[in-house]
PDB file of N, CA and C in Angstrom:
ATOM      1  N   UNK A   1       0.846  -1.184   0.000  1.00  0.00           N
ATOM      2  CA  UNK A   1       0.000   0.000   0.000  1.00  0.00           C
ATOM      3  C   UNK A   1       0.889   1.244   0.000  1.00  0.00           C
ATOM      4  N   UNK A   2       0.413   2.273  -0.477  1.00  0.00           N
ATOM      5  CA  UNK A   2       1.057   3.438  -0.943  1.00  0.00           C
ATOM      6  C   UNK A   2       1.436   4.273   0.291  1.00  0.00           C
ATOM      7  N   UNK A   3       2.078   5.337   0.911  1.00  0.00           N
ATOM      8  CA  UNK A   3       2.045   5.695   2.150  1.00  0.00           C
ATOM      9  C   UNK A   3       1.077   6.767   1.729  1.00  0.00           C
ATOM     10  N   UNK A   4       0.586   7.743   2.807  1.00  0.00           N
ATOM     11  CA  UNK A   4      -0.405   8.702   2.961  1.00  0.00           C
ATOM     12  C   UNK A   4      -0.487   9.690   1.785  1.00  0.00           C
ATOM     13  N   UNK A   5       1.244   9.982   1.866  1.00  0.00           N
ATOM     14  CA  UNK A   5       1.861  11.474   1.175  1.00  0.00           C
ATOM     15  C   UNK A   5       1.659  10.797  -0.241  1.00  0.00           C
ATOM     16  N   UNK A   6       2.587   9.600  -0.571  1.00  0.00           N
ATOM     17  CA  UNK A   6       2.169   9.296  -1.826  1.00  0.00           C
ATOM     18  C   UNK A   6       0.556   9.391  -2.519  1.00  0.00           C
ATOM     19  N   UNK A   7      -0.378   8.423  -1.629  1.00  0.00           N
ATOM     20  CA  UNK A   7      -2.037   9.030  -2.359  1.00  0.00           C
ATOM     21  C   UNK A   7      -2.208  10.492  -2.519  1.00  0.00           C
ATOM     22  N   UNK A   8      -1.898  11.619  -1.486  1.00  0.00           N
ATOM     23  CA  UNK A   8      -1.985  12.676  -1.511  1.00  0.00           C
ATOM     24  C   UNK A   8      -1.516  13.336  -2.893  1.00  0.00           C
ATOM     25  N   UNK A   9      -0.380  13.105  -2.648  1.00  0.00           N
ATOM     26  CA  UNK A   9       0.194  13.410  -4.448  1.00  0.00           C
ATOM     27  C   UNK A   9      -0.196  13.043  -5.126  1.00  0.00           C
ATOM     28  N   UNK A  10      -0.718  11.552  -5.566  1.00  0.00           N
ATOM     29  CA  UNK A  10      -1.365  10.892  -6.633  1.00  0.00           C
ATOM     30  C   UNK A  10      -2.380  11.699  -6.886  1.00  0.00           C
ATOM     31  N   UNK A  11      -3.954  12.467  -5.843  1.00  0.00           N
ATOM     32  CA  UNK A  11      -4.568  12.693  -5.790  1.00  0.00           C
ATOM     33  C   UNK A  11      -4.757  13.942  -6.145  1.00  0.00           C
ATOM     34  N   UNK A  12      -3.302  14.905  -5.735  1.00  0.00           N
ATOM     35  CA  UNK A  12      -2.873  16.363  -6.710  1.00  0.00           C
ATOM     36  C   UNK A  12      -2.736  16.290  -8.152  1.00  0.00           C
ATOM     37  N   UNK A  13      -1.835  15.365  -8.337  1.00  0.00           N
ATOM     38  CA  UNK A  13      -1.756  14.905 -10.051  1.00  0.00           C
ATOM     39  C   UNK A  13      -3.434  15.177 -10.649  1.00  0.00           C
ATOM     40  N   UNK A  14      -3.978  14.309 -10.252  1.00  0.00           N
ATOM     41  CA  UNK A  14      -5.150  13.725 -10.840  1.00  0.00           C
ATOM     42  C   UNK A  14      -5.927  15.146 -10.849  1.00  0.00           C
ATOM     43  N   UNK A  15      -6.019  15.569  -9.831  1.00  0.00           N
ATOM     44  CA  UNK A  15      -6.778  16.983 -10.091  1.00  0.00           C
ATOM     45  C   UNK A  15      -6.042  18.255 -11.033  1.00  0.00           C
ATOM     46  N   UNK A  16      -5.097  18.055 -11.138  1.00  0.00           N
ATOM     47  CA  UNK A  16      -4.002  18.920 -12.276  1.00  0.00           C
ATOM     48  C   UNK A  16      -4.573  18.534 -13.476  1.00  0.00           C
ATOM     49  N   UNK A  17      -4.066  17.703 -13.558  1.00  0.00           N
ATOM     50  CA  UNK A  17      -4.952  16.505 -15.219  1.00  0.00           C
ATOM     51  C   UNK A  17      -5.920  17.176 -15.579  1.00  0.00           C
ATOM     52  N   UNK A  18      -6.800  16.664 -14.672  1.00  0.00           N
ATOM     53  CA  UNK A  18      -8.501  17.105 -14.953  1.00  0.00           C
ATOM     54  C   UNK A  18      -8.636  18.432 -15.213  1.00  0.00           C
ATOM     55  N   UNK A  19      -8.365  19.362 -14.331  1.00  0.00           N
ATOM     56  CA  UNK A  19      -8.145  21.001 -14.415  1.00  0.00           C
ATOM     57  C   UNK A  19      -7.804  21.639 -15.895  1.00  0.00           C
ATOM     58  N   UNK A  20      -6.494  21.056 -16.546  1.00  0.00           N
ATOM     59  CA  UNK A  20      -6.243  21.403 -17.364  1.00  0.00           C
ATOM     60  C   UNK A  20      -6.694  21.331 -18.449  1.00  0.00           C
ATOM     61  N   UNK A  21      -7.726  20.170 -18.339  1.00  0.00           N
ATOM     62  CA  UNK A  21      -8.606  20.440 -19.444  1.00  0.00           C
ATOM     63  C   UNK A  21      -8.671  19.709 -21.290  1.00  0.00           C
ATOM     64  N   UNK A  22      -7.153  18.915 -20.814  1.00  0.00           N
ATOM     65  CA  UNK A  22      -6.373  18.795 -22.265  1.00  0.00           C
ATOM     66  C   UNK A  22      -7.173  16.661 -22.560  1.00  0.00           C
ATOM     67  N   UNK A  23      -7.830  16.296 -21.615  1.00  0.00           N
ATOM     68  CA  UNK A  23      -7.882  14.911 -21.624  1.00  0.00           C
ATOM     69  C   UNK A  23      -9.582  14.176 -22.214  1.00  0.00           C
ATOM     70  N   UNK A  24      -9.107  13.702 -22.788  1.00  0.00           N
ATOM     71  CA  UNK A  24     -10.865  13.498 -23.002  1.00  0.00           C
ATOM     72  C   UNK A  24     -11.864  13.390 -22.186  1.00  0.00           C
ATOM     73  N   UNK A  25     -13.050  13.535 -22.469  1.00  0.00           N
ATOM     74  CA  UNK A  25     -14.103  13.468 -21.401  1.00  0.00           C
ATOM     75  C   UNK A  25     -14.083  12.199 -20.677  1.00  0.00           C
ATOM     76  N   UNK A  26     -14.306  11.077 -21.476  1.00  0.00           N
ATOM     77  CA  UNK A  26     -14.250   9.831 -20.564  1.00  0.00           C
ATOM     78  C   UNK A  26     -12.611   9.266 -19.211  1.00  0.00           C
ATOM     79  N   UNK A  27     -11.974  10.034 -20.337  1.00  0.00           N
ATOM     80  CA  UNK A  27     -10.336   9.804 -19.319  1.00  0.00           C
ATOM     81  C   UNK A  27     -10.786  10.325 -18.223  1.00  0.00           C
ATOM     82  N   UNK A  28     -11.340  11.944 -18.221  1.00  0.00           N
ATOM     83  CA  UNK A  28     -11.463  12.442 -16.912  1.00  0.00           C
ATOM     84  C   UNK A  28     -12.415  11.713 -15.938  1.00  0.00           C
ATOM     85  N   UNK A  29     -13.564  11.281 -16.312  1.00  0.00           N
ATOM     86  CA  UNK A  29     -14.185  10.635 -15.817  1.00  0.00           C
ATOM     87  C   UNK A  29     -13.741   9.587 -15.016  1.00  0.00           C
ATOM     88  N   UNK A  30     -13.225   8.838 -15.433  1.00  0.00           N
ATOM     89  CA  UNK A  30     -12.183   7.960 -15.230  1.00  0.00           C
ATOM     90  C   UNK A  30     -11.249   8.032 -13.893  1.00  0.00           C
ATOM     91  N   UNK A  31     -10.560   9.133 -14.564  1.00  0.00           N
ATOM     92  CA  UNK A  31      -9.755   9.580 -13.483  1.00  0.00           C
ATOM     93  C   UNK A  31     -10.423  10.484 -12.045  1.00  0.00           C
ATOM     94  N   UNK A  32     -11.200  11.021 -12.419  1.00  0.00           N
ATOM     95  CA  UNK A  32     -12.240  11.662 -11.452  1.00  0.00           C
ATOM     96  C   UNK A  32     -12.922  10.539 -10.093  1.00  0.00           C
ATOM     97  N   UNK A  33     -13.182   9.097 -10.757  1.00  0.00           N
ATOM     98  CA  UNK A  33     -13.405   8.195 -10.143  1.00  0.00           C
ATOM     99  C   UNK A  33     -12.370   7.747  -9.220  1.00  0.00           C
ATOM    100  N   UNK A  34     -11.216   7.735 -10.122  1.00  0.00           N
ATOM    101  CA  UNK A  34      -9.819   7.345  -9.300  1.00  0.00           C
ATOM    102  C   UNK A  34      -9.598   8.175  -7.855  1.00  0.00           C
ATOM    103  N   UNK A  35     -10.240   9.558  -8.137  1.00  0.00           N
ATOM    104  CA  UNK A  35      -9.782  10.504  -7.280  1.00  0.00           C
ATOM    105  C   UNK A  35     -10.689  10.385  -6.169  1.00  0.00           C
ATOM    106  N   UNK A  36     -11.592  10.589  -6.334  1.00  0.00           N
ATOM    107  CA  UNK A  36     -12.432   9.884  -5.256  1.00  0.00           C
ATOM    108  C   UNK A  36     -12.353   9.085  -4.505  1.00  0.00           C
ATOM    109  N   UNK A  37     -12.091   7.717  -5.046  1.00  0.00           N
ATOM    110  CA  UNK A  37     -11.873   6.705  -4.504  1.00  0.00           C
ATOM    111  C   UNK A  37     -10.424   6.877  -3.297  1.00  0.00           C
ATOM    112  N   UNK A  38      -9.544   7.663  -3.724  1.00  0.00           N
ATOM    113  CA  UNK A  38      -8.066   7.794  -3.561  1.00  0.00           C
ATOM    114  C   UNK A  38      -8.517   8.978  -2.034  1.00  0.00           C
ATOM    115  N   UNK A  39      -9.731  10.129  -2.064  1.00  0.00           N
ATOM    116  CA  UNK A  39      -9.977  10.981  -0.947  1.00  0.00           C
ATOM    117  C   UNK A  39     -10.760  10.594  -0.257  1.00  0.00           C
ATOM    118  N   UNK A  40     -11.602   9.615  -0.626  1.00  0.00           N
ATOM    119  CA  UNK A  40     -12.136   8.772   0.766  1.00  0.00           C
ATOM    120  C   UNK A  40     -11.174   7.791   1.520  1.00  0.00           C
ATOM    121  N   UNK A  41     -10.419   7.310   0.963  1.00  0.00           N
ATOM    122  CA  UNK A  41      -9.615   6.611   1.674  1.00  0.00           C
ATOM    123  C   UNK A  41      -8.517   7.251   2.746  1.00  0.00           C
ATOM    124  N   UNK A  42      -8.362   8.413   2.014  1.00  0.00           N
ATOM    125  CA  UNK A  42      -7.687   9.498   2.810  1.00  0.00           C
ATOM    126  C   UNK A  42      -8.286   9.936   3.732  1.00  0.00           C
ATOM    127  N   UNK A  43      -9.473  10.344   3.700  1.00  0.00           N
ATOM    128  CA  UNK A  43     -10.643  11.226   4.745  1.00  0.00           C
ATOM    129  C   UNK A  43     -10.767   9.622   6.113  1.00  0.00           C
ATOM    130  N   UNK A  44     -10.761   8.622   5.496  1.00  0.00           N
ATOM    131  CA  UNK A  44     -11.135   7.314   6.302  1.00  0.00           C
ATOM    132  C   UNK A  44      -9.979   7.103   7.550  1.00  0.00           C
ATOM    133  N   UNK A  45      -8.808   7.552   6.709  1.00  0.00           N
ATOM    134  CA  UNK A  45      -6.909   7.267   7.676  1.00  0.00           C
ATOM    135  C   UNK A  45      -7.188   8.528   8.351  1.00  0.00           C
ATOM    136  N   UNK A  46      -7.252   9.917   7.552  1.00  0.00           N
ATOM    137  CA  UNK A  46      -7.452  10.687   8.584  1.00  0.00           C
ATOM    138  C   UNK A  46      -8.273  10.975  10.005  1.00  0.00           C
ATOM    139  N   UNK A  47      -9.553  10.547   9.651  1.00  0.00           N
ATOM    140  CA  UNK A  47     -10.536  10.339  10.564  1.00  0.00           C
ATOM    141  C   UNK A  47     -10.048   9.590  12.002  1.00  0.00           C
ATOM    142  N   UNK A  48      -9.475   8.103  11.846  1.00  0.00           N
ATOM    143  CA  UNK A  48      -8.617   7.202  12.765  1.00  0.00           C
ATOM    144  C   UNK A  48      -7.654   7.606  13.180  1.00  0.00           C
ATOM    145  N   UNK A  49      -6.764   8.655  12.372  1.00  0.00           N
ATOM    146  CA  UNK A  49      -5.220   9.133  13.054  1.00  0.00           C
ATOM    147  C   UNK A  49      -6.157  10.481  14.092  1.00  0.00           C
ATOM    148  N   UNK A  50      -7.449  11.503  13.752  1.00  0.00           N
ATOM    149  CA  UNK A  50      -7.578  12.265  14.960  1.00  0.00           C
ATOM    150  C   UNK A  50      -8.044  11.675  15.978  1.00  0.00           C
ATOM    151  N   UNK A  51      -8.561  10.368  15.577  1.00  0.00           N
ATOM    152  CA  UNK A  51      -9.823   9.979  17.202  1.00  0.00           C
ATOM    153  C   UNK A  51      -8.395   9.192  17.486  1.00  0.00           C
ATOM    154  N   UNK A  52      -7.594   8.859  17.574  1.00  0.00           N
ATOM    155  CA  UNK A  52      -6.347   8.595  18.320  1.00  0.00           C
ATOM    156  C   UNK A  52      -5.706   9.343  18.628  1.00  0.00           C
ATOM    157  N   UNK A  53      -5.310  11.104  18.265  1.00  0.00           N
ATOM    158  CA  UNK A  53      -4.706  11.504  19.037  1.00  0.00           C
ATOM    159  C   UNK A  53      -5.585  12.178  20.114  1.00  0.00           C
ATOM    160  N   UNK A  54      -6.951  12.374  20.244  1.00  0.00           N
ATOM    161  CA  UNK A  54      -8.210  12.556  20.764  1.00  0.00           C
ATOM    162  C   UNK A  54      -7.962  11.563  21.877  1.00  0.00           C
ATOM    163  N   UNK A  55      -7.767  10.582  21.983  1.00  0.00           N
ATOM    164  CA  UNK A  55      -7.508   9.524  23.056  1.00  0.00           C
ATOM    165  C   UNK A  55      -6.020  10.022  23.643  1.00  0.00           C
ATOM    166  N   UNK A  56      -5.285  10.099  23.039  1.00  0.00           N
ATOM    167  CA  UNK A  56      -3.984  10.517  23.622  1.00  0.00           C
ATOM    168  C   UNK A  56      -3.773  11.509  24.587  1.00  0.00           C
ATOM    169  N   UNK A  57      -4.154  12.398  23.704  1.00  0.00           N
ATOM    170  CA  UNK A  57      -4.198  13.784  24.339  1.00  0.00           C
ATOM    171  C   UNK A  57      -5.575  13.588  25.785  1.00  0.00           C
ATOM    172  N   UNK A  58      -6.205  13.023  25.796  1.00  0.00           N
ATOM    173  CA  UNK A  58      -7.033  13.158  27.275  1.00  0.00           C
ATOM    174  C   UNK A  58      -6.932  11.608  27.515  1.00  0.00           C
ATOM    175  N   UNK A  59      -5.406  11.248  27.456  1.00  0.00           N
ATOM    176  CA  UNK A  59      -5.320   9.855  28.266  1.00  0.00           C
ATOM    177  C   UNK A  59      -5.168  10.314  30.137  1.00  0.00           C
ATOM    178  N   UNK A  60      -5.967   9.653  30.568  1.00  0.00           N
ATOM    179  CA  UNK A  60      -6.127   9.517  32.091  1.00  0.00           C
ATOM    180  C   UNK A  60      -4.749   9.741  32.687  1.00  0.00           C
ATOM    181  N   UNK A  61      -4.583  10.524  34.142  1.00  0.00           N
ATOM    182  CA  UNK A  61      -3.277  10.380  34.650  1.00  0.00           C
ATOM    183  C   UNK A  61      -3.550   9.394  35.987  1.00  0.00           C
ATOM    184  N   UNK A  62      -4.321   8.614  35.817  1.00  0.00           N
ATOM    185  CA  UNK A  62      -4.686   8.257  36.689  1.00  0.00           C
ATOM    186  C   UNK A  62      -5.527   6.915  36.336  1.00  0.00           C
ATOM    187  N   UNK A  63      -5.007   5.652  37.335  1.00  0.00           N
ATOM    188  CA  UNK A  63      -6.658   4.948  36.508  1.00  0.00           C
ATOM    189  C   UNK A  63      -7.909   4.803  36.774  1.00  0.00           C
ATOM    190  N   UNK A  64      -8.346   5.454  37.655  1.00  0.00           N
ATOM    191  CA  UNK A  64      -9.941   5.900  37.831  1.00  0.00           C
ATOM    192  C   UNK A  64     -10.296   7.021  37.225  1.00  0.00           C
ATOM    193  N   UNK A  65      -9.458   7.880  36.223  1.00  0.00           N
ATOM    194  CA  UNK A  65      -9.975   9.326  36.064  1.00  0.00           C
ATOM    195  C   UNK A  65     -10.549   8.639  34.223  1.00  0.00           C
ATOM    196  N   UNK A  66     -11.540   9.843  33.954  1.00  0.00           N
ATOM    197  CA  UNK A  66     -11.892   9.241  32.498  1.00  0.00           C
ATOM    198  C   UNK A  66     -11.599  10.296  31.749  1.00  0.00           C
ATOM    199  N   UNK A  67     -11.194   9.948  30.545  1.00  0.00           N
ATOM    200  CA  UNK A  67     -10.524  11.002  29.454  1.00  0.00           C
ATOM    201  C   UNK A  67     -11.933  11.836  29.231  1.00  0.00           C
ATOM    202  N   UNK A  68     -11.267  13.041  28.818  1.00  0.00           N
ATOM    203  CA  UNK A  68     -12.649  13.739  28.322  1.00  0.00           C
ATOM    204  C   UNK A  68     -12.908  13.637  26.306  1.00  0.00           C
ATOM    205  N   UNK A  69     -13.534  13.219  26.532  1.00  0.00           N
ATOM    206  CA  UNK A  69     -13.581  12.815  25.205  1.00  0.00           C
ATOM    207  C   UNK A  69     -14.410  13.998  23.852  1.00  0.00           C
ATOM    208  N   UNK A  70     -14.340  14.963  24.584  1.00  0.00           N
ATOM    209  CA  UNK A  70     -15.336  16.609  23.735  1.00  0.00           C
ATOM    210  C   UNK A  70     -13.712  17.394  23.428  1.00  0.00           C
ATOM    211  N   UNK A  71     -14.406  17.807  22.220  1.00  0.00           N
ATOM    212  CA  UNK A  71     -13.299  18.266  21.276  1.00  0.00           C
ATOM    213  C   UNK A  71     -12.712  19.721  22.597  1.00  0.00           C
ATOM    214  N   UNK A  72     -14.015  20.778  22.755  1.00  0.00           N
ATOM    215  CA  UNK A  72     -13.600  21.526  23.357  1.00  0.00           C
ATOM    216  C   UNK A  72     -14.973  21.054  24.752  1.00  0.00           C
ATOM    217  N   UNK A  73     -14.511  20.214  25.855  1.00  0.00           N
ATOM    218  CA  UNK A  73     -15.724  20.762  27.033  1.00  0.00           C
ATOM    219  C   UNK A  73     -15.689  21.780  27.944  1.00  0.00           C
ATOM    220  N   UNK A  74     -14.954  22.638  27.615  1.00  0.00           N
ATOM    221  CA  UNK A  74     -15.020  24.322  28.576  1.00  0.00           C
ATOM    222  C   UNK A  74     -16.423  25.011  27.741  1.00  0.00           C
ATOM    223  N   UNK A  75     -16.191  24.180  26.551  1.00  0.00           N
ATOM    224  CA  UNK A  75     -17.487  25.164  25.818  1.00  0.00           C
ATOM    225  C   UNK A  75     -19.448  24.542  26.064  1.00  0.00           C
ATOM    226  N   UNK A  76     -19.258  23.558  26.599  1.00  0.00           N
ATOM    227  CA  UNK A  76     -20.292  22.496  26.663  1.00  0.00           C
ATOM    228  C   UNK A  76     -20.844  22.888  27.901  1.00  0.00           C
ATOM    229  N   UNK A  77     -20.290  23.638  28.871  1.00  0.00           N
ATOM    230  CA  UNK A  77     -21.540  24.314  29.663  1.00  0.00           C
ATOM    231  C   UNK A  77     -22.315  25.489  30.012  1.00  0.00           C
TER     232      UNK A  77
END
């Protein structure tokens, strides 16, 4: 499997391509699909790498205490 940065780039390419305008309709299509496919998978890793550092960052110092798990809870009351 490709690392992160690599899809990322793949996924710049592909939108350069398309942008420019020079490729046939069905290529883009094509490739438009590719791209998609290529930013959900991205949006999917990203999603898992924040709710882990979300756990990290309000890991317990203690083991009876419970992480707070709200993006911001100073704002929640």
């Amino acid at each position: 499997m490709k690392s992160f940065e690599e899809r990322l780039t793949h996924l710049e390419e592909i939108s350069e391509t398309i942008t420019e305008g020079k490729i046939p309709l069905e290529e883009a299509v094509s490739l438009f699909e590719e791209g998609i496919k290529i930013s959900k998978g991205l949006e999917k890793e990203l999603s898992k790498i924040e709710r882990k550092i979300e756990i990290l960052i309000n890991n317990p110092e203690q083991p009876d205490d419970k992480p707070e798990l709200e993006l911001f809870p100073e704002l929640t009351d």
